[in-house]
C-alpha atoms as a PDB file:
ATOM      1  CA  UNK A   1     -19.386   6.832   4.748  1.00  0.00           C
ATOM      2  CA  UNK A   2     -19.168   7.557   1.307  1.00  0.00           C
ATOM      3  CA  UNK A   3     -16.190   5.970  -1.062  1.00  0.00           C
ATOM      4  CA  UNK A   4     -17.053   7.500  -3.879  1.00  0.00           C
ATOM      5  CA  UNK A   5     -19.421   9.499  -6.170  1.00  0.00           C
ATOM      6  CA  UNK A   6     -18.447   8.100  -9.880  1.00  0.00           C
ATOM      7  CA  UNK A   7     -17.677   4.915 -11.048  1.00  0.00           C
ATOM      8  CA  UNK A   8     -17.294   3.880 -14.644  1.00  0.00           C
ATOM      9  CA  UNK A   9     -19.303   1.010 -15.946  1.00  0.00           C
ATOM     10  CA  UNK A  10     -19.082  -0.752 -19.612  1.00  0.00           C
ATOM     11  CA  UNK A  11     -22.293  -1.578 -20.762  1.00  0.00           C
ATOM     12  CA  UNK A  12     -22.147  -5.204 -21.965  1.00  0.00           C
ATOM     13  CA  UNK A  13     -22.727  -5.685 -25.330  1.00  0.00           C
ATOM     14  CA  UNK A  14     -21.189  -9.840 -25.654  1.00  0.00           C
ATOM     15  CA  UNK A  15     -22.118 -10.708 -22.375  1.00  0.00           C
ATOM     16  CA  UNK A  16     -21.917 -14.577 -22.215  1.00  0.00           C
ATOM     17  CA  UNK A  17     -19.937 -17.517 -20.849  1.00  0.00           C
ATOM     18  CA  UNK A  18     -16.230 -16.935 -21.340  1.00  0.00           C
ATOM     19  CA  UNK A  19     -15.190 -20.315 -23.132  1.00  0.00           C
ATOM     20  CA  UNK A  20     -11.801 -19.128 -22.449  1.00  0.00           C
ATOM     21  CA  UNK A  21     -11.636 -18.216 -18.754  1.00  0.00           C
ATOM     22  CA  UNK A  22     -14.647 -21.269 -17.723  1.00  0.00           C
ATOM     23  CA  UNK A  23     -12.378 -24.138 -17.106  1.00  0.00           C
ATOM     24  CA  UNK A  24     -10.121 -22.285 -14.741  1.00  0.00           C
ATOM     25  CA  UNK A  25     -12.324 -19.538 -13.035  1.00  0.00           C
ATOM     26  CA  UNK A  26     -14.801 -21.183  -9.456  1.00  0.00           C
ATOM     27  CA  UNK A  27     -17.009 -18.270  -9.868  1.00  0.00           C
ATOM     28  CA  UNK A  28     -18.267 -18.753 -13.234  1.00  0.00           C
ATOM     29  CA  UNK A  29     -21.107 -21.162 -14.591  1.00  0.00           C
ATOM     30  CA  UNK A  30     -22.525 -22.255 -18.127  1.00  0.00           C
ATOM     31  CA  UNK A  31     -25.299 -20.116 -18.855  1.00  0.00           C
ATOM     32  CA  UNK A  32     -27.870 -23.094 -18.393  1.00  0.00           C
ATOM     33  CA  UNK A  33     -28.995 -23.994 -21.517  1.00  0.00           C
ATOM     34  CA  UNK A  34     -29.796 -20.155 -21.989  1.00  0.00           C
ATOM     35  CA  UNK A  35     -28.721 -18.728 -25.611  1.00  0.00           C
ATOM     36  CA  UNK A  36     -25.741 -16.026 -25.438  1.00  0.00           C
ATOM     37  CA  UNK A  37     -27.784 -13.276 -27.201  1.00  0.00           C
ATOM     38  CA  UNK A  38     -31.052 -13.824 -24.270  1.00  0.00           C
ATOM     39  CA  UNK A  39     -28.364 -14.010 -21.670  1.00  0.00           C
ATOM     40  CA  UNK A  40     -26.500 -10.866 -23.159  1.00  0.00           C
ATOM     41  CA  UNK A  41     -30.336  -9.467 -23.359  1.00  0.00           C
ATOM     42  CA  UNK A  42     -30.486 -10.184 -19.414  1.00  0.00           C
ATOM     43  CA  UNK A  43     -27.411  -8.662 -18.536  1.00  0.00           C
ATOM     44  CA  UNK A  44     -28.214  -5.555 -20.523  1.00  0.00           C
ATOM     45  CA  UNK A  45     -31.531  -4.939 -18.642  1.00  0.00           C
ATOM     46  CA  UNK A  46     -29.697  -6.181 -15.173  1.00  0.00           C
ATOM     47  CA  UNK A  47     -26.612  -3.187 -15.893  1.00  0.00           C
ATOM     48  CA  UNK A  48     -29.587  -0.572 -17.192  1.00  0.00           C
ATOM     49  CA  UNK A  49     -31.363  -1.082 -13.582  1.00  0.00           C
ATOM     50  CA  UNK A  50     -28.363  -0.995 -11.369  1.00  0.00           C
ATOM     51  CA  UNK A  51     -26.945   2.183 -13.323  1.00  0.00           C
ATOM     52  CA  UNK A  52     -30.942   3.773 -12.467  1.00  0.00           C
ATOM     53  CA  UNK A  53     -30.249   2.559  -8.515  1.00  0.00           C
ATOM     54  CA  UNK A  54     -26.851   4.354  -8.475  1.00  0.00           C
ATOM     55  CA  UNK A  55     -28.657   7.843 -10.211  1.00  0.00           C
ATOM     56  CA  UNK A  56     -31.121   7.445  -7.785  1.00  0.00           C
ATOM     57  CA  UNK A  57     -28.469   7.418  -5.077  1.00  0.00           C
ATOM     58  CA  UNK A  58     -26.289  10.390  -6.330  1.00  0.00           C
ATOM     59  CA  UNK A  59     -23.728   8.475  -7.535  1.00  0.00           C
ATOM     60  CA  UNK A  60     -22.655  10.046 -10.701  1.00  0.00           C
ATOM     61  CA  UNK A  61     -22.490   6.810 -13.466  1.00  0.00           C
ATOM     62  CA  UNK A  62     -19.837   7.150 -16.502  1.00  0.00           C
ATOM     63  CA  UNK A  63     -21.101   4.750 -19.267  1.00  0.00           C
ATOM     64  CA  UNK A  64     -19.072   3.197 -22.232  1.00  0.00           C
ATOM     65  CA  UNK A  65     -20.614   1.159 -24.649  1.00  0.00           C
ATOM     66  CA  UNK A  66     -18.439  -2.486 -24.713  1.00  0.00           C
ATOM     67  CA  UNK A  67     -17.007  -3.616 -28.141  1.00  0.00           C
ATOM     68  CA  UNK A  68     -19.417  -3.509 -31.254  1.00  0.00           C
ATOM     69  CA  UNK A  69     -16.348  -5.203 -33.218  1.00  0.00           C
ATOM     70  CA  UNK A  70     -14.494  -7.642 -30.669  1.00  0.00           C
ATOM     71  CA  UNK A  71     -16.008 -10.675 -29.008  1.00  0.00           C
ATOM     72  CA  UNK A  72     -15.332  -9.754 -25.553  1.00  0.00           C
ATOM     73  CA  UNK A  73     -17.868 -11.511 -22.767  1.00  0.00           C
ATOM     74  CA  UNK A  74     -16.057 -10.480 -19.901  1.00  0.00           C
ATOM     75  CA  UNK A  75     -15.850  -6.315 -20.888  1.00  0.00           C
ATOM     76  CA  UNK A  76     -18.133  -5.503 -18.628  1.00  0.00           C
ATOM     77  CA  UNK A  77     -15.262  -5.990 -15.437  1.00  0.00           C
ATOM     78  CA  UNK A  78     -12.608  -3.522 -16.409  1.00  0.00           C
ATOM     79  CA  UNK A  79     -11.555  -3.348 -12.980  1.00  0.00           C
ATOM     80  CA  UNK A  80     -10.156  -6.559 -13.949  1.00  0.00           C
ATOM     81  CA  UNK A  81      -6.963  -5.416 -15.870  1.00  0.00           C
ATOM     82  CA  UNK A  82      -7.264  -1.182 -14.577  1.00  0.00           C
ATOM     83  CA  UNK A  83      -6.575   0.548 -11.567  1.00  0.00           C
ATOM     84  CA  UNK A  84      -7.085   3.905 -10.494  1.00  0.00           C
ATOM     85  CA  UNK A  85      -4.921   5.249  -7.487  1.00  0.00           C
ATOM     86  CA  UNK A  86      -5.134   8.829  -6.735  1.00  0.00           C
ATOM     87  CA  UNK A  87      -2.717  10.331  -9.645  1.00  0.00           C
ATOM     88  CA  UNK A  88      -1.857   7.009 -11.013  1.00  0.00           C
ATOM     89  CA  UNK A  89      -3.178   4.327 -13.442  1.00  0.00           C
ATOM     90  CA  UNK A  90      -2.171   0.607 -13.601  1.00  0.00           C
ATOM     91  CA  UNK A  91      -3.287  -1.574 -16.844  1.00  0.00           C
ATOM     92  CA  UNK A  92      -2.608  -5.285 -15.984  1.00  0.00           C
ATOM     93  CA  UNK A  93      -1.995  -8.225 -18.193  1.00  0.00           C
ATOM     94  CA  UNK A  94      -5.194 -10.638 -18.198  1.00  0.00           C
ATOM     95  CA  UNK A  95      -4.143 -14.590 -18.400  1.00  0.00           C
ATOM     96  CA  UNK A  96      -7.410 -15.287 -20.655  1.00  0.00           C
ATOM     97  CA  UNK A  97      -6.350 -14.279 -24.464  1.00  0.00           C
ATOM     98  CA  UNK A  98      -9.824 -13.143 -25.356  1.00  0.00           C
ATOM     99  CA  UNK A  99      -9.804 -10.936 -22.086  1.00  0.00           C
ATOM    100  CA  UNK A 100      -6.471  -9.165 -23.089  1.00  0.00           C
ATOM    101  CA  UNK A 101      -8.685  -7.137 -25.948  1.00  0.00           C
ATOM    102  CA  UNK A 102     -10.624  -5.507 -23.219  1.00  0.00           C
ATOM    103  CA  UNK A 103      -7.902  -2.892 -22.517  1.00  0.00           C
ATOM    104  CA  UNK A 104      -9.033   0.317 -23.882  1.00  0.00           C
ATOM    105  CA  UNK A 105      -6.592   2.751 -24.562  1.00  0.00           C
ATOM    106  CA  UNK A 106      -8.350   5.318 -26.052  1.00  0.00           C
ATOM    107  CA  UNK A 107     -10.597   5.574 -23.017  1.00  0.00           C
ATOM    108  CA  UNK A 108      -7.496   5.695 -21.021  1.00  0.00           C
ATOM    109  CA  UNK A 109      -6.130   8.668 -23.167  1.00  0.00           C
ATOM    110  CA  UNK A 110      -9.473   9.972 -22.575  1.00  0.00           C
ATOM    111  CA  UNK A 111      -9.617   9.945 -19.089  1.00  0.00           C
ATOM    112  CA  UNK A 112      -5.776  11.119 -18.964  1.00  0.00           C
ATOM    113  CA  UNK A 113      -6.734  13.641 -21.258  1.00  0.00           C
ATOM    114  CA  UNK A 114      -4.701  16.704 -19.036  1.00  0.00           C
ATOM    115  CA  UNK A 115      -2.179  14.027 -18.122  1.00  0.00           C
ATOM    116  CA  UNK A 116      -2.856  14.057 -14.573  1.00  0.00           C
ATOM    117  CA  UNK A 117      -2.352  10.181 -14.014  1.00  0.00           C
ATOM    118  CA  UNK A 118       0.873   8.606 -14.074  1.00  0.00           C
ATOM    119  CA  UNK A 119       0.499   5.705 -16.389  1.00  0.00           C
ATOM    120  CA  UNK A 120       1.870   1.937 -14.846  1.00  0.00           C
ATOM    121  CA  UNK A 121       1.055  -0.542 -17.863  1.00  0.00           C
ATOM    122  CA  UNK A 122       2.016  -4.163 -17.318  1.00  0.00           C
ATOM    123  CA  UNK A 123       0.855  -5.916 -20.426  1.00  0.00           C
ATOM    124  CA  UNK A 124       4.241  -6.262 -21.784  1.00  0.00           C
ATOM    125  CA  UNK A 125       4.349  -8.751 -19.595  1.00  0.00           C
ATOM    126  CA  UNK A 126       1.490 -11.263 -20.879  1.00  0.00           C
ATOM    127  CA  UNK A 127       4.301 -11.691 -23.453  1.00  0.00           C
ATOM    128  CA  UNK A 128       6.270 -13.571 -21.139  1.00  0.00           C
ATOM    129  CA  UNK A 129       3.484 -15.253 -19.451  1.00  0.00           C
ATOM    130  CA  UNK A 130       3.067 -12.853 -16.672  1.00  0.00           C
ATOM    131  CA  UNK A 131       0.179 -12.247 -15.371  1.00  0.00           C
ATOM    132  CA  UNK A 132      -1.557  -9.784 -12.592  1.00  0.00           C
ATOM    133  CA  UNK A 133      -5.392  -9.515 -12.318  1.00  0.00           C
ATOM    134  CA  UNK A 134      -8.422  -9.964 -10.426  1.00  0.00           C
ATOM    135  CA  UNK A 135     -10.891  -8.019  -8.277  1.00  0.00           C
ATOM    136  CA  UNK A 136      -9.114  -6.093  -5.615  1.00  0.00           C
ATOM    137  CA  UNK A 137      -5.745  -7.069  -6.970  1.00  0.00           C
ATOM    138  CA  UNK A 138      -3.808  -5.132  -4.580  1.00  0.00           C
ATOM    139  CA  UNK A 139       0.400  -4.836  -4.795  1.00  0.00           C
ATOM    140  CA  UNK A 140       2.361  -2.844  -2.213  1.00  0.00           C
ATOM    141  CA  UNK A 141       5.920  -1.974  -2.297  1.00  0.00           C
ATOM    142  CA  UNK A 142       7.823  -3.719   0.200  1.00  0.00           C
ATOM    143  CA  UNK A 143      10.450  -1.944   2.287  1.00  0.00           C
END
């Protein structure tokens, strides 16, 4: 069964140890001694391969370069604080400061260029230290 045929991917061009999210997040590790610009080298070469796998499998690949100006490690998980649903699009407040730069809008106004999505942003919020994110966030309406 196939989910889908195009998924967007930022190429990472900070890719390190997020200082910022480290102390609170199970899943992530200090780069072992390895230098941020080798390990950002190694994750560039890593997200080149995987992007040639998914060509090779049909799967159409949308590419955006990350930040050349902002610091942002974590850029390369936008699914992190955006959703796509059919005809809508949710932007989500990210808890880690440094992550809360990721959110691109002119991407989004790119991609909502005809205005087909409806557009559900929640960073407001991180204002009032709200926060939604993570991978697979899901939230249903309750009747």
């Amino acid at each position: 069964m196939i989910l889908t045929s195009k998924i967007l991917m930022v190429k990472p061009n900070n890719f390190r140890s997020n200082e910022e999210t480290i102390v609170n997040n199970f899943f992530q590790k200090n780069s072992l001694g390895i230098s941020n610009g080798v390990l950002n080298k190694i994750a560039i070469k890593e997200f080149n391969q995987f992007v040639r796998k998914l060509e090779d499998n049909e799967i159409e690949v949308v590419v955006i370069g990350g930040s050349r100006t902002l610091s942002n490690p974590d850029e390369i998980f936008p699914n992190n604080w955006i959703v796509f649903d059919q005809n809508k699009i949710g932007i989500f407040p990210m808890f880690a400061k440094n992550r809360r730069t990721e959110v691109n809008y002119d991407l989004i106004n790119k991609i909502n260029s005809n205005n087909d999505y409806k557009i559900y942003d929640y960073t407001k919020y991180a204002d009032s230290e709200i926060f939604l994110e993570g991978t697979g966030s899901f939230v249903f309406k309750q009747n």
